[in-house]
C-alpha atoms as a PDB file:
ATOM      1  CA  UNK A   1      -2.779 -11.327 -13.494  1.00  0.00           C
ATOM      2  CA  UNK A   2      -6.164 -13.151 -12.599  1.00  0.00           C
ATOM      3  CA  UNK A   3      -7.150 -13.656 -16.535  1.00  0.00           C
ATOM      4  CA  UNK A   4     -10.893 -14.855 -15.495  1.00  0.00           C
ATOM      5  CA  UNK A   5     -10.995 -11.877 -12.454  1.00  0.00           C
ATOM      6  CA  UNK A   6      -9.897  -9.442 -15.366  1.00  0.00           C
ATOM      7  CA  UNK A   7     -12.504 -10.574 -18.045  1.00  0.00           C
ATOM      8  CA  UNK A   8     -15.307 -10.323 -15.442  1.00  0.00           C
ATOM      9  CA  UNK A   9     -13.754  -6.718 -14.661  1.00  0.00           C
ATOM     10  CA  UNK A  10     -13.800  -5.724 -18.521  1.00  0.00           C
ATOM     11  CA  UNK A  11     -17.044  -7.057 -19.065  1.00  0.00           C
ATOM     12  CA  UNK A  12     -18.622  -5.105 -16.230  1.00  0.00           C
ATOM     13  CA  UNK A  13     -17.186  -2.032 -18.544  1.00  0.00           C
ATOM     14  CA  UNK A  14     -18.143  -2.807 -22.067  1.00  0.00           C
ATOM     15  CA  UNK A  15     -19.783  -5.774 -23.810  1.00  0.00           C
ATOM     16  CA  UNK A  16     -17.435  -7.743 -25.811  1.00  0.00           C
ATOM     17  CA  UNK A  17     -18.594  -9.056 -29.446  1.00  0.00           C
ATOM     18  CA  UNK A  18     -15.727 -11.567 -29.651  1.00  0.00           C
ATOM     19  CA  UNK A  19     -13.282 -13.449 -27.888  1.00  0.00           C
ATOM     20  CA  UNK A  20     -10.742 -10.820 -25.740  1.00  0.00           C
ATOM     21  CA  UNK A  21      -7.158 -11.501 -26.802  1.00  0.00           C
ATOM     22  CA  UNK A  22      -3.715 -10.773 -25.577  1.00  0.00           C
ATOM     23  CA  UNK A  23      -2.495  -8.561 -27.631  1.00  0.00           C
ATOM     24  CA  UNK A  24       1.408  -8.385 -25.847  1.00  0.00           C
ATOM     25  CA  UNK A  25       3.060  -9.059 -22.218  1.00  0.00           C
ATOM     26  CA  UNK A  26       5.841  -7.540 -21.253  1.00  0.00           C
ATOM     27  CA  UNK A  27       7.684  -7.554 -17.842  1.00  0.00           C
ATOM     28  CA  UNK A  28       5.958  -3.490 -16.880  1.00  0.00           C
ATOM     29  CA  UNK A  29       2.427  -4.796 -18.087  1.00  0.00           C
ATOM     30  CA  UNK A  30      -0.031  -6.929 -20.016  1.00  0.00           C
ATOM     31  CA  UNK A  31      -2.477  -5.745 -22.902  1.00  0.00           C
ATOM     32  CA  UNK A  32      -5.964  -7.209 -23.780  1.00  0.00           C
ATOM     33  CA  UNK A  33      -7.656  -6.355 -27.421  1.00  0.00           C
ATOM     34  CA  UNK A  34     -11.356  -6.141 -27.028  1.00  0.00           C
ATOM     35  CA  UNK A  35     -13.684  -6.237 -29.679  1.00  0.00           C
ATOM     36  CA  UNK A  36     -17.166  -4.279 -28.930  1.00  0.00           C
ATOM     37  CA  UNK A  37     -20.055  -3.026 -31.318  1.00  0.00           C
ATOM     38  CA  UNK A  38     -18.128   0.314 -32.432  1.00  0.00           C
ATOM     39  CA  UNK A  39     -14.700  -1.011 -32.578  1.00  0.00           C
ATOM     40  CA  UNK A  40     -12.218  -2.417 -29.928  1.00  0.00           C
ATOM     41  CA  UNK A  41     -10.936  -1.366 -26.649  1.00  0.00           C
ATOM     42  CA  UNK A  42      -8.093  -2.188 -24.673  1.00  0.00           C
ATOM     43  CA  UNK A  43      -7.334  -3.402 -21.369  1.00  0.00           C
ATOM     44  CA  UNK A  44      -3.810  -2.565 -19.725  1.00  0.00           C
ATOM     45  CA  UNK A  45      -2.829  -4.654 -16.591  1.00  0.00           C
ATOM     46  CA  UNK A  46       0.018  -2.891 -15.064  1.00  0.00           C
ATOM     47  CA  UNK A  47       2.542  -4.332 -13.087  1.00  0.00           C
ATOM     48  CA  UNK A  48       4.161  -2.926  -9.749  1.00  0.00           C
ATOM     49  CA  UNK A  49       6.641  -0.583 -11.350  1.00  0.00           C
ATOM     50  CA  UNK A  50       4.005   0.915 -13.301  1.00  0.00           C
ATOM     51  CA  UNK A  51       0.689   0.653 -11.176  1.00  0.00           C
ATOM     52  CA  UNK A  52       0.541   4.226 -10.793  1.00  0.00           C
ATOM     53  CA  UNK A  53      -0.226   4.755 -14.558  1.00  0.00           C
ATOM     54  CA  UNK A  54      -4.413   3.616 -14.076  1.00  0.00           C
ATOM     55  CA  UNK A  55      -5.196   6.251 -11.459  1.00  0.00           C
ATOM     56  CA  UNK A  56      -2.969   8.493 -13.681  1.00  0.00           C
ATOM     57  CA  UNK A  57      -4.373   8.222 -16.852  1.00  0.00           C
ATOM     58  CA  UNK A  58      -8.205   8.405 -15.126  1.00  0.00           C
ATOM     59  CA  UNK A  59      -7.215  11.759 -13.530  1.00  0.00           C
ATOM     60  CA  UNK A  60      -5.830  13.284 -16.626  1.00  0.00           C
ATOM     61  CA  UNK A  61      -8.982  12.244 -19.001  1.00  0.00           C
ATOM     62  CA  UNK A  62     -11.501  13.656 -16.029  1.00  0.00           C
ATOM     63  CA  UNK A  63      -9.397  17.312 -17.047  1.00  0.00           C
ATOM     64  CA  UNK A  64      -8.601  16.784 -20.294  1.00  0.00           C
ATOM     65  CA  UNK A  65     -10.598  14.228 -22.246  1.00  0.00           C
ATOM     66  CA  UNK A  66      -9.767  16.070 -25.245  1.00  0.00           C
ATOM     67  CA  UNK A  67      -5.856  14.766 -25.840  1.00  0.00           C
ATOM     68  CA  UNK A  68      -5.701  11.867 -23.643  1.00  0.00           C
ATOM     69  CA  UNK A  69      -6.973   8.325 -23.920  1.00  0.00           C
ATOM     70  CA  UNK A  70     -10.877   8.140 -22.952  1.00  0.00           C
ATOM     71  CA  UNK A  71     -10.787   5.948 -19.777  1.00  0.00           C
ATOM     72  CA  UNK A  72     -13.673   3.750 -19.520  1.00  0.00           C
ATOM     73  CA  UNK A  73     -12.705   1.971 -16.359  1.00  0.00           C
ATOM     74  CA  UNK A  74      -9.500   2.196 -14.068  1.00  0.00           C
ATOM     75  CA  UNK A  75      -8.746  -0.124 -10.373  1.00  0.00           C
ATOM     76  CA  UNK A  76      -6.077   1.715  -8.573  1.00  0.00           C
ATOM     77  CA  UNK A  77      -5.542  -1.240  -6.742  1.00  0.00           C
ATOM     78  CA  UNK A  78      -5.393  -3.715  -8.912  1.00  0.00           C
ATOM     79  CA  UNK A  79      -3.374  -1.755 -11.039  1.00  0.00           C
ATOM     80  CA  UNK A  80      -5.876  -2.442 -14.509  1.00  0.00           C
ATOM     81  CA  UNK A  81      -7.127   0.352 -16.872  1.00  0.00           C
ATOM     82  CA  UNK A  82      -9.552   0.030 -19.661  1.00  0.00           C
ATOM     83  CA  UNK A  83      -9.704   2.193 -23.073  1.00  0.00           C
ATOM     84  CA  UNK A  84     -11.283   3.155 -25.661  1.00  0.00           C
ATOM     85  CA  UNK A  85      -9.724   2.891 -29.168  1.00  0.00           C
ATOM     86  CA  UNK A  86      -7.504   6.231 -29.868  1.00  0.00           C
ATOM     87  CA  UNK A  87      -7.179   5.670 -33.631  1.00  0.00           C
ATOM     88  CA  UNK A  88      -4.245   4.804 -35.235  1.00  0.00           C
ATOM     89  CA  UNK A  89      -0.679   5.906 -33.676  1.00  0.00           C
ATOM     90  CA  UNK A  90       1.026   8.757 -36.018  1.00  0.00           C
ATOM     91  CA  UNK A  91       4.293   6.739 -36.294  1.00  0.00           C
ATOM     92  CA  UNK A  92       1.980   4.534 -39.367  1.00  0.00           C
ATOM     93  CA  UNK A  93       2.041   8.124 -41.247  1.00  0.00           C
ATOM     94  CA  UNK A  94       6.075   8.301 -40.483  1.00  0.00           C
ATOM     95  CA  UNK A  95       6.033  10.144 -37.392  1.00  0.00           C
ATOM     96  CA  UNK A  96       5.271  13.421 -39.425  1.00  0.00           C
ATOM     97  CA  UNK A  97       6.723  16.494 -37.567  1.00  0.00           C
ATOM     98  CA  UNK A  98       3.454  18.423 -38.850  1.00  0.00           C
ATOM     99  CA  UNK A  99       1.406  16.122 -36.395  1.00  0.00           C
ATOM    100  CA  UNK A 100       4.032  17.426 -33.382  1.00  0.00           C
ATOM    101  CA  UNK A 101       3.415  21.227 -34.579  1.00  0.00           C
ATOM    102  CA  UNK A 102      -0.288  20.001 -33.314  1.00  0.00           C
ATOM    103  CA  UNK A 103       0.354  17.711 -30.212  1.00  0.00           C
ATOM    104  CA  UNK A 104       3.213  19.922 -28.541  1.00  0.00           C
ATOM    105  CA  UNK A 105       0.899  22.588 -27.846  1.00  0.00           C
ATOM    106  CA  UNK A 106      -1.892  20.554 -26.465  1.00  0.00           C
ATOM    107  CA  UNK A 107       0.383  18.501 -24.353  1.00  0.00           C
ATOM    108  CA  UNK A 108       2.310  21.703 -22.998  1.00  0.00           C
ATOM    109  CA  UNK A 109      -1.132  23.233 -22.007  1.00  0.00           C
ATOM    110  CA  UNK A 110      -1.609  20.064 -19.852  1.00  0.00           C
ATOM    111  CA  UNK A 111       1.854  20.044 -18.349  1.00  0.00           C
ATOM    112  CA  UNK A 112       1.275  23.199 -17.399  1.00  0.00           C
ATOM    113  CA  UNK A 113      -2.224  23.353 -15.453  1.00  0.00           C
ATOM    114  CA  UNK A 114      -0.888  19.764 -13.978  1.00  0.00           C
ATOM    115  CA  UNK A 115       1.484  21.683 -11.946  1.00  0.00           C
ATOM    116  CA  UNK A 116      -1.493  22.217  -9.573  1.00  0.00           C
ATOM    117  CA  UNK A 117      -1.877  18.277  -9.070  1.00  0.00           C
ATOM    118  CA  UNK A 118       1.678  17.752  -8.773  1.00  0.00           C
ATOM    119  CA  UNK A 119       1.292  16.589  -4.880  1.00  0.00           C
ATOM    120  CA  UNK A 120      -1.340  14.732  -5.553  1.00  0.00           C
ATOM    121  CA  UNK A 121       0.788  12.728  -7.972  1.00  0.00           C
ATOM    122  CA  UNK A 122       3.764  12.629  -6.034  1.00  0.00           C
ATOM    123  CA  UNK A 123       1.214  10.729  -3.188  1.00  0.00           C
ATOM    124  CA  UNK A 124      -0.016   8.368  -5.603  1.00  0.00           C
ATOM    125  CA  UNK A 125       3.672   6.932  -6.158  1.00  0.00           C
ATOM    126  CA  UNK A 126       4.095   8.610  -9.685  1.00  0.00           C
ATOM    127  CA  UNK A 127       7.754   9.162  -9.703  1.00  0.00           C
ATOM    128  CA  UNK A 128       9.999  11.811  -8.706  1.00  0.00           C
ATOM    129  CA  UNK A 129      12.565  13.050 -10.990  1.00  0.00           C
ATOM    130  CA  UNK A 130      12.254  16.651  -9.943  1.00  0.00           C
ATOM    131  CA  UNK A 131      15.332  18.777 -10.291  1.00  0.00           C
ATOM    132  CA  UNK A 132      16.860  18.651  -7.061  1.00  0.00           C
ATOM    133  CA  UNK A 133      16.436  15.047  -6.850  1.00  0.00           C
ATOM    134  CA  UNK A 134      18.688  14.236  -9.893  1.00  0.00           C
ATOM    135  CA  UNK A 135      22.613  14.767  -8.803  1.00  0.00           C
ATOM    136  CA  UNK A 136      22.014  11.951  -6.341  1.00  0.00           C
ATOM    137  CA  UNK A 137      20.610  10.008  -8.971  1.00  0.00           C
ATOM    138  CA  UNK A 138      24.007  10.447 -11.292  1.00  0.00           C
ATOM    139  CA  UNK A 139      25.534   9.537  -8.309  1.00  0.00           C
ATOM    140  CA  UNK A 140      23.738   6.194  -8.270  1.00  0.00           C
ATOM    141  CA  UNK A 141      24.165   5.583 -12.226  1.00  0.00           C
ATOM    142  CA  UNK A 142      27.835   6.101 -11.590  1.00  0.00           C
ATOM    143  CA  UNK A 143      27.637   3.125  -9.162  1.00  0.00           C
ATOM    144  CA  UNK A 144      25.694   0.648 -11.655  1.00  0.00           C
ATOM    145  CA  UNK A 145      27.074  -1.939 -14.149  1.00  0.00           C
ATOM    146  CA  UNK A 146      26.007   0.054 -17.539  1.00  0.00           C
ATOM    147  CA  UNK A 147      25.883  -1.159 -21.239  1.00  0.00           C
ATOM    148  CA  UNK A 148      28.829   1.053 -22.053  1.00  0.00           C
ATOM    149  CA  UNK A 149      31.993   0.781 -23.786  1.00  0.00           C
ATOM    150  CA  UNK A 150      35.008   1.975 -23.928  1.00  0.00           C
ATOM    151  CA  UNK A 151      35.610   5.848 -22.385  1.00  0.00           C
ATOM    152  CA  UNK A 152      31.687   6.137 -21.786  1.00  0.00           C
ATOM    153  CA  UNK A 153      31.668   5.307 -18.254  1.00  0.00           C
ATOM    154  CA  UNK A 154      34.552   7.538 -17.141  1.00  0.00           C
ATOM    155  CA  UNK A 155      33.137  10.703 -19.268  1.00  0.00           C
ATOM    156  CA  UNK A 156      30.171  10.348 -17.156  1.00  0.00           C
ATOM    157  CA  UNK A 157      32.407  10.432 -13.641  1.00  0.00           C
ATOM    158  CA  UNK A 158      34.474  13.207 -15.076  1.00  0.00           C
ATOM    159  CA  UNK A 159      30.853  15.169 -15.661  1.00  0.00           C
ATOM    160  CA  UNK A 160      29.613  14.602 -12.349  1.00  0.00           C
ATOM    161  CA  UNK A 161      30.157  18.310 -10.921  1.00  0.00           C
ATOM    162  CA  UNK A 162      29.100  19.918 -14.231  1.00  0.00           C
ATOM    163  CA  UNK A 163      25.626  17.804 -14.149  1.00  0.00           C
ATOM    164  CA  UNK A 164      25.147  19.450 -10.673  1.00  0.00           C
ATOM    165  CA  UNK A 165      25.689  22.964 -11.677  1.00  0.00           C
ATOM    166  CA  UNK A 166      23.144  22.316 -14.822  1.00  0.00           C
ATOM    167  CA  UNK A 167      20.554  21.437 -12.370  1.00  0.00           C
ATOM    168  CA  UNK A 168      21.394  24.244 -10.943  1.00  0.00           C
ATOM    169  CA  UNK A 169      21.183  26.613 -13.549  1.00  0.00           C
ATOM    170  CA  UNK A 170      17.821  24.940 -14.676  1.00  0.00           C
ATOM    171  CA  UNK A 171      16.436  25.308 -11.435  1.00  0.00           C
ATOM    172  CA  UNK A 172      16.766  29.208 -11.620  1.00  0.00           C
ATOM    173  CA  UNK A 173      14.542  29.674 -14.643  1.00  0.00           C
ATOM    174  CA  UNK A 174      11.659  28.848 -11.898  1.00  0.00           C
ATOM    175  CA  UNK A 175       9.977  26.398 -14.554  1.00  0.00           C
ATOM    176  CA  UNK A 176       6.529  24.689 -12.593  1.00  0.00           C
ATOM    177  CA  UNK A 177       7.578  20.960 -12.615  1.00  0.00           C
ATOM    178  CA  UNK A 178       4.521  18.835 -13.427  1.00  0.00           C
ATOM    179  CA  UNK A 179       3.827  15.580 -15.045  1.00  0.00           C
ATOM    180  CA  UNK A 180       6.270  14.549 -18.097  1.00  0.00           C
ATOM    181  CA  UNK A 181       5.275  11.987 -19.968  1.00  0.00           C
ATOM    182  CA  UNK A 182       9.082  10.410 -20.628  1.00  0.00           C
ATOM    183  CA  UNK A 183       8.047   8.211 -23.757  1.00  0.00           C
ATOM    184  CA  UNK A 184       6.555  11.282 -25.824  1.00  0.00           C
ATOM    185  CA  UNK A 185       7.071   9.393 -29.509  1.00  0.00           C
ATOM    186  CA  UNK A 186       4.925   8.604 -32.962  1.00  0.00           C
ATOM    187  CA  UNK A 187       3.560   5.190 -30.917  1.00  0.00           C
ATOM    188  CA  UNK A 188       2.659   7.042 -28.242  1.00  0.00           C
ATOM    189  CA  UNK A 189       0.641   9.952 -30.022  1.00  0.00           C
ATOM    190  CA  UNK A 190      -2.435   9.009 -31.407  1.00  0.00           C
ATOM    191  CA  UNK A 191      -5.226  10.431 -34.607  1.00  0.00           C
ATOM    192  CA  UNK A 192      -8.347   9.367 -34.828  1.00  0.00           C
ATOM    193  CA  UNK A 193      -9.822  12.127 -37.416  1.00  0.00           C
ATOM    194  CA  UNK A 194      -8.437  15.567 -36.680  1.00  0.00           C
ATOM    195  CA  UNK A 195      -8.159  14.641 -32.527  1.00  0.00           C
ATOM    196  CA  UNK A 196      -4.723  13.484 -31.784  1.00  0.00           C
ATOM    197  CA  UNK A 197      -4.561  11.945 -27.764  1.00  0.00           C
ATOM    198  CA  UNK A 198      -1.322  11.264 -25.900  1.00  0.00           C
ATOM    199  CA  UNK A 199      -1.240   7.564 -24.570  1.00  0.00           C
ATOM    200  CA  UNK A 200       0.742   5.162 -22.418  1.00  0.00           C
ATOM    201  CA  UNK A 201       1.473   7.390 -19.113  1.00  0.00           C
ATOM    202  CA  UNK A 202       3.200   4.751 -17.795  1.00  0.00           C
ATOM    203  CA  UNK A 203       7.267   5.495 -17.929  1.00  0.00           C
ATOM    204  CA  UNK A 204       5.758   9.188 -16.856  1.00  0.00           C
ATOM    205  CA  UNK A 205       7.287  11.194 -13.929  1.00  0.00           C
ATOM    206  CA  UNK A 206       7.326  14.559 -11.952  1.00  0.00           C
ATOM    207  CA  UNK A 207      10.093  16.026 -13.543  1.00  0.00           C
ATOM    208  CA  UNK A 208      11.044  19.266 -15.884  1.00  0.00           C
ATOM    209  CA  UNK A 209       8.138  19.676 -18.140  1.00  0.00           C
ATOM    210  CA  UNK A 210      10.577  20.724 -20.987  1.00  0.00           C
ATOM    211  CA  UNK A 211      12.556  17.299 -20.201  1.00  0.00           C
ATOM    212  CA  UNK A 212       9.826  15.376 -22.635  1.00  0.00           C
ATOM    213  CA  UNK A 213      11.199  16.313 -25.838  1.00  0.00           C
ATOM    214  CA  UNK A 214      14.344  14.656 -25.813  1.00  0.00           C
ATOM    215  CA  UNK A 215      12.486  11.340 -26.525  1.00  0.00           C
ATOM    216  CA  UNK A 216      10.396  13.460 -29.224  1.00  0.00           C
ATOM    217  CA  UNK A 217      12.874  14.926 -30.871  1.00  0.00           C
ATOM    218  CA  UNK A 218      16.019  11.516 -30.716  1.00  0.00           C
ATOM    219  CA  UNK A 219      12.969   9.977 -32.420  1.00  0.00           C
ATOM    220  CA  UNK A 220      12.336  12.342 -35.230  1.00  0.00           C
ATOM    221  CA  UNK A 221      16.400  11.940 -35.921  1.00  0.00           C
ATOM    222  CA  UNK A 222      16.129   8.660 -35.810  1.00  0.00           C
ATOM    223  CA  UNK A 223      12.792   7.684 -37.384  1.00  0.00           C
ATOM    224  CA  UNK A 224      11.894  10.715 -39.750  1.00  0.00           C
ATOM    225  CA  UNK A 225      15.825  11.340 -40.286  1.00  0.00           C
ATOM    226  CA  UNK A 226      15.570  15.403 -39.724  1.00  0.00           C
ATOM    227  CA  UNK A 227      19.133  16.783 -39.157  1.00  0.00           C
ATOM    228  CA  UNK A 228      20.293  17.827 -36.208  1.00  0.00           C
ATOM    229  CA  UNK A 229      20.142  21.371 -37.441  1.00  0.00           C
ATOM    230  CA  UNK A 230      16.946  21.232 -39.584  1.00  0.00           C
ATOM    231  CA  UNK A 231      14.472  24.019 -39.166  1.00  0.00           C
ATOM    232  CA  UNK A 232      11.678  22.060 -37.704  1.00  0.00           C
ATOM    233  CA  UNK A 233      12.970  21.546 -34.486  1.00  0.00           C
ATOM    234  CA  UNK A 234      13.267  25.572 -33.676  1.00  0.00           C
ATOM    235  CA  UNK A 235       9.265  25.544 -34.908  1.00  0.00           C
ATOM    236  CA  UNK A 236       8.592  22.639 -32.928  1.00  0.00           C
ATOM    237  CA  UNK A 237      10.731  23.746 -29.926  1.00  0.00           C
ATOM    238  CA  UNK A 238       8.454  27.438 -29.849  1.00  0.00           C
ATOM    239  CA  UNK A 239       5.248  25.705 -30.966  1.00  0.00           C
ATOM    240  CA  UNK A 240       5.703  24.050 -27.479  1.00  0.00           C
ATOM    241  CA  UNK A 241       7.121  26.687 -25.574  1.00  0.00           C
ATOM    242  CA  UNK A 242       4.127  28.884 -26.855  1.00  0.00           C
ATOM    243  CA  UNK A 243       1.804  27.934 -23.900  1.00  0.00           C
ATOM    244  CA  UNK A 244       3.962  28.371 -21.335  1.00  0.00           C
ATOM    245  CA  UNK A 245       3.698  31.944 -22.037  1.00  0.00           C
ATOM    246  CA  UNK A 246       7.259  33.445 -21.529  1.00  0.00           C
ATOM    247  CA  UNK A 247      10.880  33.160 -23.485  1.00  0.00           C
ATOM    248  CA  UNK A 248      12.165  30.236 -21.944  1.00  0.00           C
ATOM    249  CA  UNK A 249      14.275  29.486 -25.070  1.00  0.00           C
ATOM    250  CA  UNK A 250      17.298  29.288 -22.425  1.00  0.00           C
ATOM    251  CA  UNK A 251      15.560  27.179 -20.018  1.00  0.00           C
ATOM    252  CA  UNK A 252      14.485  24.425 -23.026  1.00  0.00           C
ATOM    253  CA  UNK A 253      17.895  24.183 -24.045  1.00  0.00           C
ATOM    254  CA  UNK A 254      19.555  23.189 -20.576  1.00  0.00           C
ATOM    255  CA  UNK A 255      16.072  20.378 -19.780  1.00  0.00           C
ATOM    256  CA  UNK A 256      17.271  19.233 -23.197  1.00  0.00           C
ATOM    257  CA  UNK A 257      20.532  18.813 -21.913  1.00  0.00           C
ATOM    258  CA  UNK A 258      20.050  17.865 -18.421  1.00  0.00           C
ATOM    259  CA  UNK A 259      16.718  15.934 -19.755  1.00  0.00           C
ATOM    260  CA  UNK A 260      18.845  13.025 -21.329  1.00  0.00           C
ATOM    261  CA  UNK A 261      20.307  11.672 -18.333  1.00  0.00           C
ATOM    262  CA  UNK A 262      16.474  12.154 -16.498  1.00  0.00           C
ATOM    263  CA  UNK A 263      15.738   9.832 -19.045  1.00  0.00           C
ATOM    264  CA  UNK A 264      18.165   7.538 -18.398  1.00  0.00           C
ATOM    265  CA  UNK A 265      17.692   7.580 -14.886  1.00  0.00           C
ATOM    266  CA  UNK A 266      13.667   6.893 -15.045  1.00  0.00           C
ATOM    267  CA  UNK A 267      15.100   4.025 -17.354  1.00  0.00           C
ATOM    268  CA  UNK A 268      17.141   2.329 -14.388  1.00  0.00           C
ATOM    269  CA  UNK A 269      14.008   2.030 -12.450  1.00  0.00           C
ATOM    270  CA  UNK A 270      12.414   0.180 -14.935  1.00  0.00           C
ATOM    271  CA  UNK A 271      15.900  -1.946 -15.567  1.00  0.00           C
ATOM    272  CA  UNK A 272      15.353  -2.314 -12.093  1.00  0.00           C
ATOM    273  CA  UNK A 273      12.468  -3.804 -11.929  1.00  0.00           C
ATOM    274  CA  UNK A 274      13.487  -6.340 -14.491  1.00  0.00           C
ATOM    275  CA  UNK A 275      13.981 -10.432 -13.711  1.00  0.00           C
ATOM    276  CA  UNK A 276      17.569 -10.623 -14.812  1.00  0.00           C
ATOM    277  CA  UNK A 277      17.199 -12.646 -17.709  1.00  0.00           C
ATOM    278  CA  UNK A 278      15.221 -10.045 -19.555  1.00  0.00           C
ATOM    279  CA  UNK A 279      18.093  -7.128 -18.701  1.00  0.00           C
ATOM    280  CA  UNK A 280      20.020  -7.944 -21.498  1.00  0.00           C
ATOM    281  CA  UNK A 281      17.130  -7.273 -24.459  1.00  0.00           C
ATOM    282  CA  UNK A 282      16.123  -4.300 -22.316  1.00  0.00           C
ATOM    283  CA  UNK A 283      19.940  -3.043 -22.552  1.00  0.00           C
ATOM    284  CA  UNK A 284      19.697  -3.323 -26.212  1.00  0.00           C
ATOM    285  CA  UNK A 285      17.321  -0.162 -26.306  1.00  0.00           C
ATOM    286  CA  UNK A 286      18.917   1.058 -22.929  1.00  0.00           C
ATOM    287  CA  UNK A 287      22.197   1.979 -24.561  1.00  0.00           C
ATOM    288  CA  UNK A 288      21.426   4.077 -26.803  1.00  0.00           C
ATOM    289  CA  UNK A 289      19.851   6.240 -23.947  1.00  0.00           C
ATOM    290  CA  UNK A 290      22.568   6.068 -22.229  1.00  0.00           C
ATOM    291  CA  UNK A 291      25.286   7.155 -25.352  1.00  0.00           C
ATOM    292  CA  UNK A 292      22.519  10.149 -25.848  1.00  0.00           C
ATOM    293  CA  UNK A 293      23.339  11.436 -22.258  1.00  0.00           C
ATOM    294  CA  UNK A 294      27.214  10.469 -22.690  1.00  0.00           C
ATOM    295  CA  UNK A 295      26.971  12.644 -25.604  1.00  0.00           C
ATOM    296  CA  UNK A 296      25.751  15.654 -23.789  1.00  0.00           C
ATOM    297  CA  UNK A 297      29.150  15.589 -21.382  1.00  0.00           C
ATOM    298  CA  UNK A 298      30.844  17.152 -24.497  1.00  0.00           C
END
C-alpha cells in the first residue's frame, strides 16, 4: 500500500484531528485508525484475495445502511474502503446469544433480498461457493497437504460420495443462494446504542445463505460455552429462519452440515493466498475448521 497515496485518499473523505495510525496488517489487508471531531473512523486496504470486499460493503450500505457498516468512501480499484465507527463489537459483552436473537433476523432479511444482486456479485469477483460448485471443491481439499492427524484425512476420502449426495439433497429445498457472510461472529457484529451492524465482508461468498451460522453458532460453543443441545440454538436457528418465510427447518440442518466444509473450502483460498511462511500460524486456526467438517462425516 501507497501510505502517503492512502492518507491523501482518507483525507479527501473526512478531516483527521490526529495523527492516522495502523491499527493491524495482516497478509488479506491493512487497517488505519482515524481520529475525526465525532470519534474515529477506519480505513481498510484490502489486498488481492479480498479486493472485492470495498465495492461489496458500498453496495450493501446503499440498501441497507441500517445493519451494515456506514461507508464513507470505497476505490474498487484500489481495493481501499473507509468507515465510520460501528460501536463496540458484541464479543466485549461475551458474545451474548440475546444480541444474535436481534442480528439473525436483520442479516437473514438481507441475505434474502441480495439474491437479486447475486450476478452482480458473482461479476465483481466475490466468490463462488454455490452448491453445485462444492463436490469439486472436496475433490480439491482431498488433494491438499492439510493440518490433520491421524484418521482425519482418510474419513474425509471415505465421505466423498456422501458430501455429493448432501449437496444434492440441499439443492432440492430450492433455497435463493445470495451473499453469506462466512465470518458471522461477536467481532464481527457490532452495537452502537440499540443498532447492531454486520462488519468485515471480506471472507464473504455466494454460497447457501443458511451456511453462515456454522461460524455463529462453533463460536457461541466455544466462546459463550452453550451446549451442544442448549435451547438457544433452536430459538436462534427459527429467529433466523423467520424471514425467509417458509419451514425450512430441514434445509438449515443439511447447510449446517454441508456448511462446515464450505467453510473450510473458502478457508483454502485464503491459505492460498498466503506467503508460505505465514501458513503455519494460519493452520493454527485452520484446523479446527477443518476437525469441525471431519466431524460432520460421522
Amino acid at each position: 500500500m501507497d501510505r502517503a497515496a492512502a492518507e491523501d485518499w482518507i483525507r479527501a473523505h473526512v478531516q483527521p484531528t490526529g495523527a492516522i495510525e495502523t491499527e493491524h496488517e495482516r497478509p488479506w489487508a491493512t487497517v488505519l485508525r482515524i481520529p475525526v471531531a465525532d470519534g474515529v473512523a477506519w480505513f481498510k486496504a484490502c489486498a488481492p484475495v479480498q479486493a472485492f470486499e470495498p465495492r461489496l460493503s458500498a453496495q450493501l450500505f446503499a440498501r441497507w445502511p441500517d445493519r451494515v457498516g456506514e461507508v464513507l468512501g470505497h476505490d474498487e480499484e484500489r481495493a481501499w474502503l473507509l468507515l465510520a465507527d460501528a460501536g463496540k463489537p458484541i464479543g466485549v459483552f461475551g458474545n451474548p446469544p440475546e444480541a444474535w436473537l436481534v442480528a439473525l433476523p436483520l442479516y437473514a432479511e438481507l441475505q434474502r433480498d441480495e439474491a437479486a444482486y447475486v450476478h452482480e456479485h458473482l461479476a465483481h469477483n466475490v466468490p463462488d461457493l454455490r452448491v453445485a460448485t462444492l463436490p469439486a471443491r472436496y475433490e480439491d481439499l482431498l488433494q491438499r497437504d492439510l493440518p490433520l492427524d491421524g484418521d482425519e484425512p482418510d474419513r474425509l476420502r471415505r465421505f466423498a460420495g456422501r458430501f455429493t449426495e448432501l449437496c444434492e439433497e440441499l439443492a432440492a429445498h430450492d433455497v435463493p443462494e445470495t451473499v453469506q457472510h462466512d465470518d458471522l461472529h461477536m467481532a464481527n457484529v457490532y452495537a452502537q446504542g440499540h443498532r447492531l451492524r454486520l462488519l468485515d465482508w471480506g471472507d464473504a461468498s455466494i454460497s447457501h445463505p443458511f451456511a453462515s451460522l456454522v461460524v455463529t453458532f462453533r463460536f457461541l460453543e466455544q466462546i459463550t460455552k452453550l451446549q451442544p443441545a442448549d435451547p438457544w440454538f433452536e430459538r436462534l436457528r427459527d429467529a433466523y429462519l423467520e424471514p425467509w418465510g417458509r419451514d425450512f427447518a430441514g434445509a438449515f440442518t443439511l447447510a449446517i452440515r454441508v456448511g462446515a466444509f464450505a467453510h473450510a473450502f473458502a478457508l483454502v483460498r485464503q491459505r492460498d493466498a498466503l506467503p508460505e511462511e505465514a501458513r503455519r500460524d494460519f493452520d493454527r486456526d485452520f484446523a479446527p475448521v477443518l476437525r469441525h467438517a471431519v466431524a460432520q462425516t460421522s
